[in-house]
PDB file of N, CA and C in Angstrom:
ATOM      1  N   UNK A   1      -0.882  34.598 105.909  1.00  0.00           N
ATOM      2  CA  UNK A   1       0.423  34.144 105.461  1.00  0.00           C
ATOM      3  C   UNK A   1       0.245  33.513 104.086  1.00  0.00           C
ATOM      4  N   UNK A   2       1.003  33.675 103.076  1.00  0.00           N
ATOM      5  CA  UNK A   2       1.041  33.177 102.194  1.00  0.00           C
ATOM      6  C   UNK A   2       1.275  31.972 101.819  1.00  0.00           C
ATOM      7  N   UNK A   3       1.075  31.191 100.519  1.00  0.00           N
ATOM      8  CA  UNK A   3       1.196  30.163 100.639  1.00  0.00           C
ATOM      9  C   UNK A   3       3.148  30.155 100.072  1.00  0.00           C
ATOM     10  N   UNK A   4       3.217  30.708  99.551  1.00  0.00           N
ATOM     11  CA  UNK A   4       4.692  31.045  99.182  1.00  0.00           C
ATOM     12  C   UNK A   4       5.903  31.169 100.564  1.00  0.00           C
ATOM     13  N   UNK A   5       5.387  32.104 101.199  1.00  0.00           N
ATOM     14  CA  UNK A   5       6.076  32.381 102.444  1.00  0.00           C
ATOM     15  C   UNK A   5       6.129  30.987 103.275  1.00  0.00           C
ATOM     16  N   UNK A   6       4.868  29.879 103.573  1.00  0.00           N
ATOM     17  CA  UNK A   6       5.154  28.893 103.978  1.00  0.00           C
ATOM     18  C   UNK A   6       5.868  28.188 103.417  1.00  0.00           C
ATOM     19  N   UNK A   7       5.690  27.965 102.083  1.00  0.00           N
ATOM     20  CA  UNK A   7       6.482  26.598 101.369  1.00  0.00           C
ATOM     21  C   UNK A   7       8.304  27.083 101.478  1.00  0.00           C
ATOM     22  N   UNK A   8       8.351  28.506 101.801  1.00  0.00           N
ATOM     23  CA  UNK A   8      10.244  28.928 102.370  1.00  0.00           C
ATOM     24  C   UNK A   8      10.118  28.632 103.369  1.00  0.00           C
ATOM     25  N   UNK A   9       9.322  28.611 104.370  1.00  0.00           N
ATOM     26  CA  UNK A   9       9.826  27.917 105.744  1.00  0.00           C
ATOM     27  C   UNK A   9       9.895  27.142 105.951  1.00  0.00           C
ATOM     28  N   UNK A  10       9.099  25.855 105.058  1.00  0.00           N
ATOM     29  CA  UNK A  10       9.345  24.465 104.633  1.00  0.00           C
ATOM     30  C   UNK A  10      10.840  24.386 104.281  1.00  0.00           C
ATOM     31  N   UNK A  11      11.172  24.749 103.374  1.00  0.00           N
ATOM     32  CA  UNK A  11      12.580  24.709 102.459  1.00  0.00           C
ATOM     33  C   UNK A  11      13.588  25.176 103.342  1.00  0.00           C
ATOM     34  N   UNK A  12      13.303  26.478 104.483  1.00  0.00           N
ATOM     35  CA  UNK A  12      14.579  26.913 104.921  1.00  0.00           C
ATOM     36  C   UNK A  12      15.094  26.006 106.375  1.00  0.00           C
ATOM     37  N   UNK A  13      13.597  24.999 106.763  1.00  0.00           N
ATOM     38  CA  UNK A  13      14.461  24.311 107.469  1.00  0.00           C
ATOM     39  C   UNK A  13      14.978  23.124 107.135  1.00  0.00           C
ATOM     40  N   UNK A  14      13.933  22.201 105.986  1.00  0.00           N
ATOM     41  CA  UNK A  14      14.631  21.418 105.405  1.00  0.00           C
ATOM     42  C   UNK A  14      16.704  21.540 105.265  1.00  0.00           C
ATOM     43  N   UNK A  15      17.029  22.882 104.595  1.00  0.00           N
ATOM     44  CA  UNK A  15      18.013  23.120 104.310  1.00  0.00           C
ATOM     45  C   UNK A  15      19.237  22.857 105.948  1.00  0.00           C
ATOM     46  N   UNK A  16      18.351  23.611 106.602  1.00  0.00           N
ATOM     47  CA  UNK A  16      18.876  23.524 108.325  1.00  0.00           C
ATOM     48  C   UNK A  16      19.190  21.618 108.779  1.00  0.00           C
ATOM     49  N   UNK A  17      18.119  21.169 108.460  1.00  0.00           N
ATOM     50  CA  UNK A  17      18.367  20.085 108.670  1.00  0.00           C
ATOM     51  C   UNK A  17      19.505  19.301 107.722  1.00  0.00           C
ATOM     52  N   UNK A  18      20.033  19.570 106.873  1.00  0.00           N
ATOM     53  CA  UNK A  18      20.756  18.829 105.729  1.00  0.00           C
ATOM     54  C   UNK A  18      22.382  19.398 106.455  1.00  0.00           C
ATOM     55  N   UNK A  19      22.182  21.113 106.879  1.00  0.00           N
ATOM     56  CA  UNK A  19      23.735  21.292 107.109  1.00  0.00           C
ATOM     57  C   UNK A  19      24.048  20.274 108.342  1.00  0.00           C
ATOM     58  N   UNK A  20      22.491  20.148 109.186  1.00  0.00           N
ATOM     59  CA  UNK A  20      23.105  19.485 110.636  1.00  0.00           C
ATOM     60  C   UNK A  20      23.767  17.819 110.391  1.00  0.00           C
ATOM     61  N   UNK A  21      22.678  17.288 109.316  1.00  0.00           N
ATOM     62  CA  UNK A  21      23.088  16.378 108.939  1.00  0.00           C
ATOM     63  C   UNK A  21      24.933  16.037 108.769  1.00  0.00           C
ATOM     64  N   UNK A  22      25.223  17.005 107.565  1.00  0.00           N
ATOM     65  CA  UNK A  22      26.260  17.179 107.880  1.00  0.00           C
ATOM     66  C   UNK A  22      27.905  17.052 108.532  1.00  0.00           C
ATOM     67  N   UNK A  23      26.933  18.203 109.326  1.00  0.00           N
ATOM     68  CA  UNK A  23      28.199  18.426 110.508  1.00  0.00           C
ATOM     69  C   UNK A  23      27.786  17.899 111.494  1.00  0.00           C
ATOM     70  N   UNK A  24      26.830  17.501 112.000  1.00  0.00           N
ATOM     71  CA  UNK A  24      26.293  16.128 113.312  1.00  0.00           C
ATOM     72  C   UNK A  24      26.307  14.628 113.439  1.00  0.00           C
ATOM     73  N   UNK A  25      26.531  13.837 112.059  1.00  0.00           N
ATOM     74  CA  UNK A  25      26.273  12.469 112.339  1.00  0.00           C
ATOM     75  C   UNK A  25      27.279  11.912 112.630  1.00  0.00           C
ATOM     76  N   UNK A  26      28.693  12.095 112.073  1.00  0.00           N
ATOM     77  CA  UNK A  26      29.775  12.094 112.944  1.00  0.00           C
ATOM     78  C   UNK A  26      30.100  12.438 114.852  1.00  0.00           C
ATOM     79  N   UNK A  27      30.150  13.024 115.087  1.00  0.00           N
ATOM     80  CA  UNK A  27      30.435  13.308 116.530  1.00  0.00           C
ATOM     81  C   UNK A  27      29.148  12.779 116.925  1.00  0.00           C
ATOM     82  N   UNK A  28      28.077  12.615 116.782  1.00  0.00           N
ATOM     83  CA  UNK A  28      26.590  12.172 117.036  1.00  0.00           C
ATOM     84  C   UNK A  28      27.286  10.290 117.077  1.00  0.00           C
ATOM     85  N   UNK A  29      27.736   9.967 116.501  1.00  0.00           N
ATOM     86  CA  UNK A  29      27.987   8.041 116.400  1.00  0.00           C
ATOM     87  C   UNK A  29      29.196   8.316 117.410  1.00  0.00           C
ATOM     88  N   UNK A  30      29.913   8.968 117.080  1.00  0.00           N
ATOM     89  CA  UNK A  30      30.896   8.917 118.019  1.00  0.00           C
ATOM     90  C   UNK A  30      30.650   8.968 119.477  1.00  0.00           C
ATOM     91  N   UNK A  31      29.547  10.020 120.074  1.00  0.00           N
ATOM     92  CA  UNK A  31      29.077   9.859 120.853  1.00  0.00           C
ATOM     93  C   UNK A  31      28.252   8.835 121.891  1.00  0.00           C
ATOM     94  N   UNK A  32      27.595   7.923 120.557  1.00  0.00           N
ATOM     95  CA  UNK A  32      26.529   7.344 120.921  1.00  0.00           C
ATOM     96  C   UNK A  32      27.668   5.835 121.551  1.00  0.00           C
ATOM     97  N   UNK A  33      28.854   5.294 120.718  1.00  0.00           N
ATOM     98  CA  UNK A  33      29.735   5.038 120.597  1.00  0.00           C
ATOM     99  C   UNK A  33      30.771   4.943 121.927  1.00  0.00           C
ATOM    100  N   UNK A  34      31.003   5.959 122.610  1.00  0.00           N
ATOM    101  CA  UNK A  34      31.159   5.948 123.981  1.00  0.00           C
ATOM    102  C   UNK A  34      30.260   6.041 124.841  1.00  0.00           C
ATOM    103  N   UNK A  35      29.528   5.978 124.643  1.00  0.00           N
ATOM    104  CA  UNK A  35      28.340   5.263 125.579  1.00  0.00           C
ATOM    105  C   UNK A  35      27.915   3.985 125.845  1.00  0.00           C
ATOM    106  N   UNK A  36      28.072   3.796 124.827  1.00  0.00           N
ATOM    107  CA  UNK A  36      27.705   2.113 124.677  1.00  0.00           C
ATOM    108  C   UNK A  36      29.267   1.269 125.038  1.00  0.00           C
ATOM    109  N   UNK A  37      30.184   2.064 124.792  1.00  0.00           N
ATOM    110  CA  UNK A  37      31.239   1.186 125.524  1.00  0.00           C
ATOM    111  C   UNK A  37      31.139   1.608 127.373  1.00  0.00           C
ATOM    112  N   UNK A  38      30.849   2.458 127.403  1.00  0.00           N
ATOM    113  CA  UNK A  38      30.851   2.886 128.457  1.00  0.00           C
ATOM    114  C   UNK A  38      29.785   2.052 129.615  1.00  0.00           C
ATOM    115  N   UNK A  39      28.508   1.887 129.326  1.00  0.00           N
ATOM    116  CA  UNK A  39      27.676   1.049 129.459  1.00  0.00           C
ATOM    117  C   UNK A  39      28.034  -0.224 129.465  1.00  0.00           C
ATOM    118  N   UNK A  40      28.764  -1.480 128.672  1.00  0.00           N
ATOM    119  CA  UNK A  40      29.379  -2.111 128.486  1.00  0.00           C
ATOM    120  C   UNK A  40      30.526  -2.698 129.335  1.00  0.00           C
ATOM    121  N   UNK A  41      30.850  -1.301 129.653  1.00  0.00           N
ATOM    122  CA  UNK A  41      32.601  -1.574 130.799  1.00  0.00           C
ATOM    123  C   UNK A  41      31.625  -1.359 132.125  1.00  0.00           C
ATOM    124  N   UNK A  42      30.595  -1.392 132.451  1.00  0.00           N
ATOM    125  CA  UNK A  42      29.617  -1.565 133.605  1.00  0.00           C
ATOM    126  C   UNK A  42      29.562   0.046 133.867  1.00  0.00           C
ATOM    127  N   UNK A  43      30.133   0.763 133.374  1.00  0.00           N
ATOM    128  CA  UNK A  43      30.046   2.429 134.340  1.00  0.00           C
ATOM    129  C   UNK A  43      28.244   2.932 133.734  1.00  0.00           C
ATOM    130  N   UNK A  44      28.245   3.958 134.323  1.00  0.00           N
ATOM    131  CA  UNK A  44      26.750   4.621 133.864  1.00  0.00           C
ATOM    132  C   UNK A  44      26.780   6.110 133.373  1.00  0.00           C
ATOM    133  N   UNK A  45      25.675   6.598 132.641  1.00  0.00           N
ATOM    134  CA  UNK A  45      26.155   7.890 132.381  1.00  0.00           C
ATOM    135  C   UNK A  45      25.076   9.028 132.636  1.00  0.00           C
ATOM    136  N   UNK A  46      25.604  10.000 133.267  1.00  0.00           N
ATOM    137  CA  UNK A  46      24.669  10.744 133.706  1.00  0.00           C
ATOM    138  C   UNK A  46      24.502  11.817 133.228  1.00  0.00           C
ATOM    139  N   UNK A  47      23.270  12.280 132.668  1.00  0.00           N
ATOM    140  CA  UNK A  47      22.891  13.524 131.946  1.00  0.00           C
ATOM    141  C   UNK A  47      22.589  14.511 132.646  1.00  0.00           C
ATOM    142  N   UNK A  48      23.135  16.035 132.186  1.00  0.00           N
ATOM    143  CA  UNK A  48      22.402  16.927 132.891  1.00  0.00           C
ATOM    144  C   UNK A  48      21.950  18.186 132.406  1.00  0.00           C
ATOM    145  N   UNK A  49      21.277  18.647 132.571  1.00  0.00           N
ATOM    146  CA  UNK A  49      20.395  20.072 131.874  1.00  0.00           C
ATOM    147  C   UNK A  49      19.921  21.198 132.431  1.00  0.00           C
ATOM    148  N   UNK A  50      19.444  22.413 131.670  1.00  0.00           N
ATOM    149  CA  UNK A  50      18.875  23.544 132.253  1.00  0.00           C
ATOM    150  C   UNK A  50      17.804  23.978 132.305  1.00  0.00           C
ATOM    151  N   UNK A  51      16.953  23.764 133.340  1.00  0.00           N
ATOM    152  CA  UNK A  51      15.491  24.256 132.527  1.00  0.00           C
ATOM    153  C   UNK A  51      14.589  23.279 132.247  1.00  0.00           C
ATOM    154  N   UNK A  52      13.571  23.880 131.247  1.00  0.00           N
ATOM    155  CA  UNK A  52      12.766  22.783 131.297  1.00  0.00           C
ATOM    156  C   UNK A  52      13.500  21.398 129.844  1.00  0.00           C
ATOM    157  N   UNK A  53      14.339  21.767 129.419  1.00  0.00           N
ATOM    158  CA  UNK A  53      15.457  20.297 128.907  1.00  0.00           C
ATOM    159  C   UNK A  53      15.541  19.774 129.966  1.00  0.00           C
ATOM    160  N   UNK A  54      16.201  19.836 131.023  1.00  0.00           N
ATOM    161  CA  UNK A  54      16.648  18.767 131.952  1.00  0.00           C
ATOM    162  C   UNK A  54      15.596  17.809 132.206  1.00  0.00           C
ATOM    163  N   UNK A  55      14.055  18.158 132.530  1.00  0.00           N
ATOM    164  CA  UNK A  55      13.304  17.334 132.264  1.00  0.00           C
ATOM    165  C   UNK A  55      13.149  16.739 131.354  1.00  0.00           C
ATOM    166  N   UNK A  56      13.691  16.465 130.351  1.00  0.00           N
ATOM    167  CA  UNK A  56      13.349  15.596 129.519  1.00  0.00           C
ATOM    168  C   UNK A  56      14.645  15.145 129.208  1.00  0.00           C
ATOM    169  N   UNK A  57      15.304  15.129 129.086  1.00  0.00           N
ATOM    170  CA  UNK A  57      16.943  14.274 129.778  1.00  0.00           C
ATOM    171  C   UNK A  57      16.633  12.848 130.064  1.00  0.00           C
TER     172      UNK A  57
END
């Protein structure tokens, strides 16, 4: 592999990460946001997943 070809896969996720930035930190606080009220008003919140994510949930 080249050293060229790596330093674009460096860059092309950098770039990935900037759109998520983005379009995620909003609904991401918002999220985090009802939770913590949620937590707060005594309720609890339960996560759930598929696979091997759910383990780590």
């Amino acid at each position: 592999m080249s050293v060229e070809r790596i330093q674009q896969h460096f860059r092309d996720s950098a770039a990935l990460h900037l759109e998520a930035l983005d379009a995620l930190s909003l609904p991401i606080a918002a999220s985090v946001d009802a939770m913590f009220a949620a937590l707060a008003n005594g309720n609890k919140i339960v996560a759930c997943g598929d696979g091997p994510s759910a383990a780590a949930a």
